[in-house]
C-alpha atoms as a PDB file:
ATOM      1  CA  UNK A   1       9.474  -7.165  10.228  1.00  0.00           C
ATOM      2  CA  UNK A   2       5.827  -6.223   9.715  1.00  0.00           C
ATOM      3  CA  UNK A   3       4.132  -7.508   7.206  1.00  0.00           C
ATOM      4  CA  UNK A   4       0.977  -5.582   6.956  1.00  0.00           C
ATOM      5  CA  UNK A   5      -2.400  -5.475   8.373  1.00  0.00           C
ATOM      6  CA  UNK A   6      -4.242  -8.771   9.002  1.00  0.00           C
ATOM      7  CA  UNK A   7      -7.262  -7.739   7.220  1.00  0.00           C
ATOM      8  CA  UNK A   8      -4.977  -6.292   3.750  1.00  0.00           C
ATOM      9  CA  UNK A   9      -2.909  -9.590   4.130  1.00  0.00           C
ATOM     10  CA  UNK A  10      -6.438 -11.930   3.996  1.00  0.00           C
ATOM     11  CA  UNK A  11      -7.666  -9.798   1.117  1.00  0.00           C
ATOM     12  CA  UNK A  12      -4.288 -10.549  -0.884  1.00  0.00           C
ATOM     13  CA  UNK A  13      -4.546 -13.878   0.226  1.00  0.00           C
ATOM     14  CA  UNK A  14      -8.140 -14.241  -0.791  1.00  0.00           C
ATOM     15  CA  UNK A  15      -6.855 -13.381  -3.991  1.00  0.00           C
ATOM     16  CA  UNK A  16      -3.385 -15.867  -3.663  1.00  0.00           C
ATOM     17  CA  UNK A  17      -1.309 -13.395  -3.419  1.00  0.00           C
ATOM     18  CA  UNK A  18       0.798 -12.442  -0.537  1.00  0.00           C
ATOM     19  CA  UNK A  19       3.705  -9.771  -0.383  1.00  0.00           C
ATOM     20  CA  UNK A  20       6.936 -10.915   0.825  1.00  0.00           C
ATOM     21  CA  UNK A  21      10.680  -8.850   1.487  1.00  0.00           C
ATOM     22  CA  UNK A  22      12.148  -7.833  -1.518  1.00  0.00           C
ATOM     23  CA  UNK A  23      15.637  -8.249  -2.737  1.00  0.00           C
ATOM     24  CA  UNK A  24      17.053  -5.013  -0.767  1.00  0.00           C
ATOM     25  CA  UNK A  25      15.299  -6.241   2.433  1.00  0.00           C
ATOM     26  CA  UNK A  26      14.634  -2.608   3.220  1.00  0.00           C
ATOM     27  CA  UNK A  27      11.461  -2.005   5.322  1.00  0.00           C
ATOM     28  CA  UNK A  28       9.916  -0.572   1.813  1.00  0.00           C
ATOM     29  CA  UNK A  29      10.714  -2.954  -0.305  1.00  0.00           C
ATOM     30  CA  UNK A  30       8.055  -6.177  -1.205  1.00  0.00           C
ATOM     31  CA  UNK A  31       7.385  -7.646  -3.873  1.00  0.00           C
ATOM     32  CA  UNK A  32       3.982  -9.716  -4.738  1.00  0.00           C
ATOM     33  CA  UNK A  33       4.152 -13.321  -4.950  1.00  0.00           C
ATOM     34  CA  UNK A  34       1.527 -16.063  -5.119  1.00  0.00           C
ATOM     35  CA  UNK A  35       0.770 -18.051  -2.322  1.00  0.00           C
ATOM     36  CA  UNK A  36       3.243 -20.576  -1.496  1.00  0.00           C
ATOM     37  CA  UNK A  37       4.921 -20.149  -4.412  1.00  0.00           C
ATOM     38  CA  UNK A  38       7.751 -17.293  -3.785  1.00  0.00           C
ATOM     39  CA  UNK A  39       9.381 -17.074  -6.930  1.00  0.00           C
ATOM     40  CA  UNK A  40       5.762 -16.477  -9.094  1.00  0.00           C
ATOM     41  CA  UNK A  41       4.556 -13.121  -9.425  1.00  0.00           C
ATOM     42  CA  UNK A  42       1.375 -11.555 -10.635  1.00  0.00           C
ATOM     43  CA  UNK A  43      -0.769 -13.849 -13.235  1.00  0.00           C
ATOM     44  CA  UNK A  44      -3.014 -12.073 -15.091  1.00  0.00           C
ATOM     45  CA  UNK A  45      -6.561 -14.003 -15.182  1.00  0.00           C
ATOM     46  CA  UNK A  46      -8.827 -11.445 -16.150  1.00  0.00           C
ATOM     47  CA  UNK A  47      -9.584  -7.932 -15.805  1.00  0.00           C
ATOM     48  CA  UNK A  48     -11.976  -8.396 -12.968  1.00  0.00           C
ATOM     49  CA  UNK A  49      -9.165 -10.223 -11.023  1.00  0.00           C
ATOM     50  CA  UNK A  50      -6.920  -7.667 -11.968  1.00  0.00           C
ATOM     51  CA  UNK A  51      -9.021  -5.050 -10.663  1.00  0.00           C
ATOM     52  CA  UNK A  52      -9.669  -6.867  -7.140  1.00  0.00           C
ATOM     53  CA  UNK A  53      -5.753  -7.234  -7.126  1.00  0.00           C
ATOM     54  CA  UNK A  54      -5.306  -3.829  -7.424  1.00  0.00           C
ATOM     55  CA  UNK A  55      -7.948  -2.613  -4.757  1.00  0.00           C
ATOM     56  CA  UNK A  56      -6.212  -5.527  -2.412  1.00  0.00           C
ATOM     57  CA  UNK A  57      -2.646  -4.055  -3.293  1.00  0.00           C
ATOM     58  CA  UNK A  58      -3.489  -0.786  -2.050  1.00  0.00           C
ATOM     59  CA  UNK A  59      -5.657  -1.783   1.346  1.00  0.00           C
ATOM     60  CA  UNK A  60      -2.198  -3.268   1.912  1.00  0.00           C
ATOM     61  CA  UNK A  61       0.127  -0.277   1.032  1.00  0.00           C
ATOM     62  CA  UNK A  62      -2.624   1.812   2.962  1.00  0.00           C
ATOM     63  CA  UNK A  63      -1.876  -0.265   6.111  1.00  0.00           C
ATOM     64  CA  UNK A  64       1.687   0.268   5.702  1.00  0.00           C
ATOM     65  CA  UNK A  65       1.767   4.405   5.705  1.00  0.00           C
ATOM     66  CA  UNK A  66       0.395   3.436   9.675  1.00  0.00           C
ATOM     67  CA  UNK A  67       2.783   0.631  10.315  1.00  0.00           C
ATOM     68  CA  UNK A  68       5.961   2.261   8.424  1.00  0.00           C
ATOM     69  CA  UNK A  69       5.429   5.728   8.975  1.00  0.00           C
ATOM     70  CA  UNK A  70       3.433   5.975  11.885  1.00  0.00           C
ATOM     71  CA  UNK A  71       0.760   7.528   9.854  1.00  0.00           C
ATOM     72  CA  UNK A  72      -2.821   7.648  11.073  1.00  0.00           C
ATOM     73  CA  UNK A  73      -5.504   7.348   8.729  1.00  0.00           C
ATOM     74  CA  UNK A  74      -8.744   9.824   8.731  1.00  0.00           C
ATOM     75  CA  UNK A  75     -11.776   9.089   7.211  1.00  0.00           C
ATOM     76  CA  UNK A  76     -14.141  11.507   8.752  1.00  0.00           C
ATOM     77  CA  UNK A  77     -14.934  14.410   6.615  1.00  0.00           C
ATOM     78  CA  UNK A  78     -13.278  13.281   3.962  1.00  0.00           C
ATOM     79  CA  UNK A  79     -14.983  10.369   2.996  1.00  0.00           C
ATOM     80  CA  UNK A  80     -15.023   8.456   0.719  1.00  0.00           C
ATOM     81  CA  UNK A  81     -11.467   9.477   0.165  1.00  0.00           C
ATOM     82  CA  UNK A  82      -8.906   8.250   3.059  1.00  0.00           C
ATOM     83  CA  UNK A  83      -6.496  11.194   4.491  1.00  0.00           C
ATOM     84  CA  UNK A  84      -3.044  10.220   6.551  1.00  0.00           C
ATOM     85  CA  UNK A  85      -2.044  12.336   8.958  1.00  0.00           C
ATOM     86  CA  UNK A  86       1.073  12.446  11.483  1.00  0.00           C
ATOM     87  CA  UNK A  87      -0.041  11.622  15.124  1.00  0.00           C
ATOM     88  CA  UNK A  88      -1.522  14.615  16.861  1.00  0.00           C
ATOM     89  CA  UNK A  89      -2.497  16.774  13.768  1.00  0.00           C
ATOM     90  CA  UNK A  90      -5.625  17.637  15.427  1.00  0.00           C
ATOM     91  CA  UNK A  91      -3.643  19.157  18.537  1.00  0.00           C
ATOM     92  CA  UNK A  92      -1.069  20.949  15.789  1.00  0.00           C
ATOM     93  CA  UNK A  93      -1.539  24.942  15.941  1.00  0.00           C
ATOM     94  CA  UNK A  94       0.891  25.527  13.024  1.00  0.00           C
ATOM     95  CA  UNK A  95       1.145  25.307   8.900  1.00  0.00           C
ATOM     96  CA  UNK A  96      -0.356  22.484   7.540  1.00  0.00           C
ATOM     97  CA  UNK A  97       1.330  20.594   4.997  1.00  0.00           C
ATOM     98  CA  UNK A  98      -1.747  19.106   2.186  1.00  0.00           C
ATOM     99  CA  UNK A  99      -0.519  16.534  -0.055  1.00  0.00           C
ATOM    100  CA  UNK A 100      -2.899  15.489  -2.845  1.00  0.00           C
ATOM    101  CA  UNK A 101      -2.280  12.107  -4.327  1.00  0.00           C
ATOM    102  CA  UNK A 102      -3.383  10.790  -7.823  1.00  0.00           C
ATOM    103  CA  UNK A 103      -6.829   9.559  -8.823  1.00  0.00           C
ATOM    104  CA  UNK A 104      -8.243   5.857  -8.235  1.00  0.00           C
ATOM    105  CA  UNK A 105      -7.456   3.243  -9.586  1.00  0.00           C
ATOM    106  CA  UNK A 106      -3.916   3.689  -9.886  1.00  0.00           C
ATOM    107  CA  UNK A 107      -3.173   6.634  -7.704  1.00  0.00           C
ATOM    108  CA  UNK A 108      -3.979   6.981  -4.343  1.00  0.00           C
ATOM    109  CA  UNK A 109      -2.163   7.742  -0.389  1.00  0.00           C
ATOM    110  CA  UNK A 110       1.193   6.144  -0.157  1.00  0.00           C
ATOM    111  CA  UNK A 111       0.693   4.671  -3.924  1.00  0.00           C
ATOM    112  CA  UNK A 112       2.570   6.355  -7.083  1.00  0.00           C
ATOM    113  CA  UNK A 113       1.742   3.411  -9.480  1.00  0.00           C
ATOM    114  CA  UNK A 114      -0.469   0.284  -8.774  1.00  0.00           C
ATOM    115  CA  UNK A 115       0.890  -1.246 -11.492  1.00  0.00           C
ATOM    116  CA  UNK A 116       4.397  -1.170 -10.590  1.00  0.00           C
ATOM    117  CA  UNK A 117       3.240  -2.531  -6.825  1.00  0.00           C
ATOM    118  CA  UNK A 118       1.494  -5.551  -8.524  1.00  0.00           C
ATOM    119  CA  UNK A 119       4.706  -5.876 -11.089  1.00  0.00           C
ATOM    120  CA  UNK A 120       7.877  -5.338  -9.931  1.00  0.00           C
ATOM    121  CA  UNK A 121       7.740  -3.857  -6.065  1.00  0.00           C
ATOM    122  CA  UNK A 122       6.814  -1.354  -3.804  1.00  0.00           C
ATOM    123  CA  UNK A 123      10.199   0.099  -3.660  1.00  0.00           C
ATOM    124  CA  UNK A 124       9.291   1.209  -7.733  1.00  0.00           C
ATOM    125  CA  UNK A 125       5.615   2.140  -6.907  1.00  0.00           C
ATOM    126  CA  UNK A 126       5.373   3.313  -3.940  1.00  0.00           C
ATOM    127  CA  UNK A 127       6.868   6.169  -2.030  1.00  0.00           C
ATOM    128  CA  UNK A 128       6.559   5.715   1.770  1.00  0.00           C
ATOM    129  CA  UNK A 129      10.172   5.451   2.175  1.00  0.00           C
ATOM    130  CA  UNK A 130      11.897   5.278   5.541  1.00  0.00           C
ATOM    131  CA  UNK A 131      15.313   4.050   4.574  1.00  0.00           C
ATOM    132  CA  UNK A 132      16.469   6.594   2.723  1.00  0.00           C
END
């Protein structure tokens, strides 16, 4: 099983924090734990850490819309936002569908609550869902 992009997973780590399967062992459901330490989740230490925590959660659910879904992620025109698209949406001569996510922090593509990603698990805040 995937477990994210290398770059999301050294942020996290940067950070101690790593995500690991959660208890349904679906491929949507991970829960954050400190490094080496699998049964301790998020510590609060600060707003500041908080806030790097969060930006490092979503990198990481970012890089799972392209691993899970098969999503591929645009930056050009829309930046500084990030867009996911399916594979050949440029090529695609039909309707479009446009999804528009929340606002930063806690909102953003594949993300419905950054909080809920840092405190319980993706399954509860995020909704790229494949096993359902």
């Amino acid at each position: 099983m995937a477990t994210g992009g290398a770059p999301a997973d050294a942020a996290l780590a940067a950070l101690g924090y790593r995500f690991i399967p959660g208890p349904t062992n679906t491929p949507s459901d991970w829960v954050l734990r400190q490094t080496g330490i699998a049964t301790s989740g998020f510590e609060w230490r600060g707003q500041s850490d908080y806030d790097a925590i969060g930006l490092a959660v979503v990198e990481w659910i970012r890089s799972r819309l392209t691993i899970l879904c098969g999503l591929e992620e645009i930056r050009e025109g829309v930046d500084p936002a990030v867009a996911f698209a399916s594979p050949g949406w440029q090529e695609h001569t039909g309707p479009v569908l446009m999804l528009v996510c929340g606002s930063a922090p806690g909102g953003t593509a594949g993300v419905w609550g950054r909080s809920l990603c840092i405190n319980t698990s993706t399954q509860e805040g995020t909704y790229p869902r494949r096993d359902i």
